[in-house]
N, C-alpha and C. Protein backbone atom coordinates (compact mmCIF):
# COMPACT_ATOMS: atom_id res chain seq x y z
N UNK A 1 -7.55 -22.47 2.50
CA UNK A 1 -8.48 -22.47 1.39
C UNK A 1 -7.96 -21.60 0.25
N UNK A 2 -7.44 -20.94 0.87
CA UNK A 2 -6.70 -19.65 -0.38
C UNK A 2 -5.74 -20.39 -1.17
N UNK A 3 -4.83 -21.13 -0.71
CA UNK A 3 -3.64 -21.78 -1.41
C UNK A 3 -4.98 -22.89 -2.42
N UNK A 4 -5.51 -23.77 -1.73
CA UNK A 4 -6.10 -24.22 -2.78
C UNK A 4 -6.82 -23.75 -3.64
N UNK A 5 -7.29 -23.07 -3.73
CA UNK A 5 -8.11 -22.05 -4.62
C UNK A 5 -6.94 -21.37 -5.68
N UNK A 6 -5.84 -21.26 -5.58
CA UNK A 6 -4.91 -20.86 -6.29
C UNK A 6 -4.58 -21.70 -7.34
N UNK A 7 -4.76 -23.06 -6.86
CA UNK A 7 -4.05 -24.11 -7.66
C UNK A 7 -5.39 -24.72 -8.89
N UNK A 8 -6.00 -24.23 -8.88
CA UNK A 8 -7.55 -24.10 -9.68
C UNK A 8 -7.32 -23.21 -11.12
N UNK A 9 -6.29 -22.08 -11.08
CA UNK A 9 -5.97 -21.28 -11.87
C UNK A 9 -4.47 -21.71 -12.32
N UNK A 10 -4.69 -21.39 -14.19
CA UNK A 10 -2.93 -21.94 -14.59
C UNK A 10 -2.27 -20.82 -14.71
N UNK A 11 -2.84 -19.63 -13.79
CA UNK A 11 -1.96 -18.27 -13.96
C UNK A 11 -0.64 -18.68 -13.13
N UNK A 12 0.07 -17.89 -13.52
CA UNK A 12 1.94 -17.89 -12.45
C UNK A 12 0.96 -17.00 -11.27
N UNK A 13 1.91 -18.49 -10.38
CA UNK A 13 1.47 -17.66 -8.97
C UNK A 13 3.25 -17.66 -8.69
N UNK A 14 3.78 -16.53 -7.86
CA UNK A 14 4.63 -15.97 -7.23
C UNK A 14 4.61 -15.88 -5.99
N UNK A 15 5.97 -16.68 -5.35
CA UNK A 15 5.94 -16.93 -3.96
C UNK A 15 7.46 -16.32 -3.46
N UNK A 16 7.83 -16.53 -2.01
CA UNK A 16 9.03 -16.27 -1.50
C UNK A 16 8.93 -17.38 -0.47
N UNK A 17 10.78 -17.48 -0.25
CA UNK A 17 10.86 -18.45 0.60
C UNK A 17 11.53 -17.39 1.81
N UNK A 18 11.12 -17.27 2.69
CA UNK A 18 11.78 -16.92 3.92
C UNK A 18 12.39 -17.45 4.91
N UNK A 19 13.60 -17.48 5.05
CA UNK A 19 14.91 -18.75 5.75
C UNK A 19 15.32 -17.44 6.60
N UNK A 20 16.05 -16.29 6.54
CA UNK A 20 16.85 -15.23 7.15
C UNK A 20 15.93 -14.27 8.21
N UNK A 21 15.14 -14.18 7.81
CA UNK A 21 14.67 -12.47 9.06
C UNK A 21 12.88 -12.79 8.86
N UNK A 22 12.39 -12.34 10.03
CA UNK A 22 11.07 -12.37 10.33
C UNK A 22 10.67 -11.43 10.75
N UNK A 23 10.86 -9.77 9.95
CA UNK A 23 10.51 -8.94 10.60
C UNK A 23 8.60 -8.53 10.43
N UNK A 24 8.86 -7.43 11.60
CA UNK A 24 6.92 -7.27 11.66
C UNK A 24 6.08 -6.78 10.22
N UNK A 25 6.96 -5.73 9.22
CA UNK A 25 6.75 -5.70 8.32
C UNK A 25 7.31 -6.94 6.54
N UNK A 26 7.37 -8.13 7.09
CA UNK A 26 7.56 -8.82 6.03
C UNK A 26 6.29 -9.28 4.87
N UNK A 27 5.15 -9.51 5.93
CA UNK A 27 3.70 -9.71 5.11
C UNK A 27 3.60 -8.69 4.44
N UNK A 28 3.34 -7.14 4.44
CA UNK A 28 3.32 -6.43 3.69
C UNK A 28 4.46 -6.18 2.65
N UNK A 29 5.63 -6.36 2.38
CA UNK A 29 6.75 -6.30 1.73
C UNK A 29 6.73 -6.65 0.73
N UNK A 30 6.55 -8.34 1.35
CA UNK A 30 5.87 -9.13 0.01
C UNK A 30 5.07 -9.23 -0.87
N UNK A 31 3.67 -8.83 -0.07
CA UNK A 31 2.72 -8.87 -0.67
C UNK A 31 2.89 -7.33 -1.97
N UNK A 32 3.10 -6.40 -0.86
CA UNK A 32 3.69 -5.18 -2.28
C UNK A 32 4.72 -5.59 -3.25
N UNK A 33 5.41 -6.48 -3.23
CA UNK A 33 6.19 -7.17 -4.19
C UNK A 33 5.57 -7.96 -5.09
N UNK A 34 4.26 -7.68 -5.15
CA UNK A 34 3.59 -8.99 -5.55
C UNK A 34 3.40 -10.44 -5.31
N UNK A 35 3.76 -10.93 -4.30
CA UNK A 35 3.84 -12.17 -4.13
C UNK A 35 2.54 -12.75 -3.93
N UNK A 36 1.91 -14.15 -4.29
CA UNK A 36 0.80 -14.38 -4.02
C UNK A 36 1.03 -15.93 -2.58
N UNK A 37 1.81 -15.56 -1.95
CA UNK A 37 2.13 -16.82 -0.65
C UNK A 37 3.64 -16.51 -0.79
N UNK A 38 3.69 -17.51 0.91
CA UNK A 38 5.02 -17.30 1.14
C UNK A 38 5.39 -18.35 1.42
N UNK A 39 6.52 -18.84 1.24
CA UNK A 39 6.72 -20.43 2.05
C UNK A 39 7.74 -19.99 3.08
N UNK A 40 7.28 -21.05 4.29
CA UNK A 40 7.95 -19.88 5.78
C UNK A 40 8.66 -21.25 6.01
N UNK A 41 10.11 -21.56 6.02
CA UNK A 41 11.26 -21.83 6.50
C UNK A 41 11.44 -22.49 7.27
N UNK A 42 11.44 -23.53 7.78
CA UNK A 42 11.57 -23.90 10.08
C UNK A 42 12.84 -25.09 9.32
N UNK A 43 12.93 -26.10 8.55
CA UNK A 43 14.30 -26.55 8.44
C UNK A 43 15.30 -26.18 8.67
N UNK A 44 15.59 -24.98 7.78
CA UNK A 44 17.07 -24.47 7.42
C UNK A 44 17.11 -23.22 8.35
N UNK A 45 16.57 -22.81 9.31
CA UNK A 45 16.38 -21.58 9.29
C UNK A 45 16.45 -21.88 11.01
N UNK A 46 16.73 -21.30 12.14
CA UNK A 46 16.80 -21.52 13.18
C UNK A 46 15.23 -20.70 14.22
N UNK A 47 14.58 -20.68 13.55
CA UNK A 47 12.99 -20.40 13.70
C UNK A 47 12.20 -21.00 14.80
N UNK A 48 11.65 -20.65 15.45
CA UNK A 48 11.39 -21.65 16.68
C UNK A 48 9.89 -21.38 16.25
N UNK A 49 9.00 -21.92 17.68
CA UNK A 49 7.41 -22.00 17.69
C UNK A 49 7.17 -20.22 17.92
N UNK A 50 7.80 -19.88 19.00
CA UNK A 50 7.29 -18.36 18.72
C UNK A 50 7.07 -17.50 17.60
N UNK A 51 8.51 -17.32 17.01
CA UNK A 51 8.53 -16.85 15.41
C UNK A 51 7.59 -17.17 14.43
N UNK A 52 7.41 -18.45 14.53
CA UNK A 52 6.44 -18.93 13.38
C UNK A 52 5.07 -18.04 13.70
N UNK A 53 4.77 -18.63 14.99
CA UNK A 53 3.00 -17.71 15.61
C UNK A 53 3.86 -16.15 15.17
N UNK A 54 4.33 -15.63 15.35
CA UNK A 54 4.07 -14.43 15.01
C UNK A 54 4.44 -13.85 13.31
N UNK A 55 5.29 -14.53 12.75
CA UNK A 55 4.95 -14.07 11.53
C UNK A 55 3.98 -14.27 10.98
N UNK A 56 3.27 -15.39 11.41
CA UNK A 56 2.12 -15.97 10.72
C UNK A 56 1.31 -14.63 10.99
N UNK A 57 1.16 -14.22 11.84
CA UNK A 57 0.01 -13.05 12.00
C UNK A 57 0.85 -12.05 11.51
N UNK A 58 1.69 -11.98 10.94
CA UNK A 58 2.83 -10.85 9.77
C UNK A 58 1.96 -11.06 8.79
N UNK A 59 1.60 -12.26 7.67
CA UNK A 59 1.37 -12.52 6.54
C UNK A 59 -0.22 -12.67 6.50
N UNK A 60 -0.53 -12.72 8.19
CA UNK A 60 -2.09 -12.60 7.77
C UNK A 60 -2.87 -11.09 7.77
N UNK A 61 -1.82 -10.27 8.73
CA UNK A 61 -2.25 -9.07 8.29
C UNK A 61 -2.38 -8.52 6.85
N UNK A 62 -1.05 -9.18 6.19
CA UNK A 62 -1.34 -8.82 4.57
C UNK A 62 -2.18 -9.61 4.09
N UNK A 63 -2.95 -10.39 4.44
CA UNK A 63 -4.05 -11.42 4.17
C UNK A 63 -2.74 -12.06 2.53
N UNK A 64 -1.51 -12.51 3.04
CA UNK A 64 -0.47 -13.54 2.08
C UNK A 64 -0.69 -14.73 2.66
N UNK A 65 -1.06 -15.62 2.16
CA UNK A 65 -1.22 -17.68 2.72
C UNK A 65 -0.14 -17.38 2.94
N UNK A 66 0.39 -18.55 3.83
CA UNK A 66 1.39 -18.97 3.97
C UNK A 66 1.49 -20.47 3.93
N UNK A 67 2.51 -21.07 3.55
CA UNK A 67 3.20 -22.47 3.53
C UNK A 67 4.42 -22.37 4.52
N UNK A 68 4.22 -23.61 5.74
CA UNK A 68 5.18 -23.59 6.95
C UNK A 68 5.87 -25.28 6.45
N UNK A 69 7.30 -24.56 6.23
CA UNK A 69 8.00 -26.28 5.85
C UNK A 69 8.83 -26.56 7.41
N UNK A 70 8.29 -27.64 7.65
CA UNK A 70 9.01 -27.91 9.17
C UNK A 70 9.93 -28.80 9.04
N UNK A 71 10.12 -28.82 10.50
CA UNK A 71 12.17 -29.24 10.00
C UNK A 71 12.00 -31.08 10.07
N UNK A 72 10.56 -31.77 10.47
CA UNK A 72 10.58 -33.16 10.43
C UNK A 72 9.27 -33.56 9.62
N UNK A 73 8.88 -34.87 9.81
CA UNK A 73 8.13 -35.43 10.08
C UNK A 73 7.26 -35.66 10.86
N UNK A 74 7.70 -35.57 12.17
CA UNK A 74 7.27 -35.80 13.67
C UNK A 74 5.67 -34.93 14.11
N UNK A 75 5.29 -35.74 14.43
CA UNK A 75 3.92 -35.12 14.64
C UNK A 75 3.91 -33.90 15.58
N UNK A 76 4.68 -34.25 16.27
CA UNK A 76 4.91 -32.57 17.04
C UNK A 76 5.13 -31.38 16.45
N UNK A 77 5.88 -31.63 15.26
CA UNK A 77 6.47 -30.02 14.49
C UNK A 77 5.49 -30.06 13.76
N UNK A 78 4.44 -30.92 13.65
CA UNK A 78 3.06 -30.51 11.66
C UNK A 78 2.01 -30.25 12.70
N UNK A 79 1.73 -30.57 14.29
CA UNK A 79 0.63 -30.11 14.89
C UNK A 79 1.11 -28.67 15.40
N UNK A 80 2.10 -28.35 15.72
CA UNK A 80 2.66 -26.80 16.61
C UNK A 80 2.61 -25.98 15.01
N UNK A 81 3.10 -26.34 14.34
CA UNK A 81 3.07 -25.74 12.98
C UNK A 81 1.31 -25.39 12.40
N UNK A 82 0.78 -26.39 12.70
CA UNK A 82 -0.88 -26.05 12.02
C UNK A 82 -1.52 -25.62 13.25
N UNK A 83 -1.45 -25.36 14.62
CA UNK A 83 -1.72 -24.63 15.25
C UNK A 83 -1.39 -23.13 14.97
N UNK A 84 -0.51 -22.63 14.19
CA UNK A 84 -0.36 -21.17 13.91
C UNK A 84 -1.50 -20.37 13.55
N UNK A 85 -2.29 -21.09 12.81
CA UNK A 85 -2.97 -19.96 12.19
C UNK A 85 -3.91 -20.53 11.17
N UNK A 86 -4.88 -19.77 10.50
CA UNK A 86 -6.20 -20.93 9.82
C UNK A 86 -5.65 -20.71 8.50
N UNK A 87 -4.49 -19.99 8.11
CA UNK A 87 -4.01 -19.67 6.25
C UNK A 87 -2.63 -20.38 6.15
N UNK A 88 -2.53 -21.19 7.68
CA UNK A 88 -1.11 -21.80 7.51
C UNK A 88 -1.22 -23.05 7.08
N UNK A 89 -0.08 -23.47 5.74
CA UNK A 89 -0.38 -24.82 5.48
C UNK A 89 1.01 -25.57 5.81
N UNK A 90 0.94 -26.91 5.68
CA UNK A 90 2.15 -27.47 6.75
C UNK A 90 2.86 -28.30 5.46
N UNK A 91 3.91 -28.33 5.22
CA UNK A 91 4.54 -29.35 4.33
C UNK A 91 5.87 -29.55 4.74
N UNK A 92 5.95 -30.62 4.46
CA UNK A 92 7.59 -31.81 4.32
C UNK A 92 7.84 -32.58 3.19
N UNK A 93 8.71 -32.13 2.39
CA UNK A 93 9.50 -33.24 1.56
C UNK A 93 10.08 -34.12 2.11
């Protein structure tokens, strides 16, 4: 709901893409960086189902949305992916 609620406003919203490291302090990092969301990586990035569940609760501690880009189509990676978490949103180009 947060990501959409964002897109309601024509202010610059500021994001990061995270592909490299998933550490416990990344939600806060960012968010002190200003960022308003993060887009979280699973294509390019060798990220499995664990990682994802737990950063996700990284970025929700900083109460940062997150956007999870998964590495298919396949209904398996957009349901394990939207199982993370209720601020996680799922996308594929």
């Amino acid at each position: 709901m947060v990501l959409k609620a964002m897109t309601r406003s024509r202010a610059v919203k500021v994001g990061h893409f995270v592909v490299e490291f998933a550490t416990p302090g990344i939600g806060h990092i960012l968010k002190n960086a200003s960022c308003d969301f993060v887009l979280f990586d699973c294509e390019h990035s060798g990220f499995g189902q664990e990682t994802i569940k737990a950063a996700m609760r990284y970025f929700e501690a900083a109460r940062l949305p997150a956007i999870v880009r998964v590495p298919s189509k396949e209904y398996h990676h957009i349901a394990r992916a939207a199982d993370t978490g209720p601020r996680a949103s799922c996308c594929r180009w």
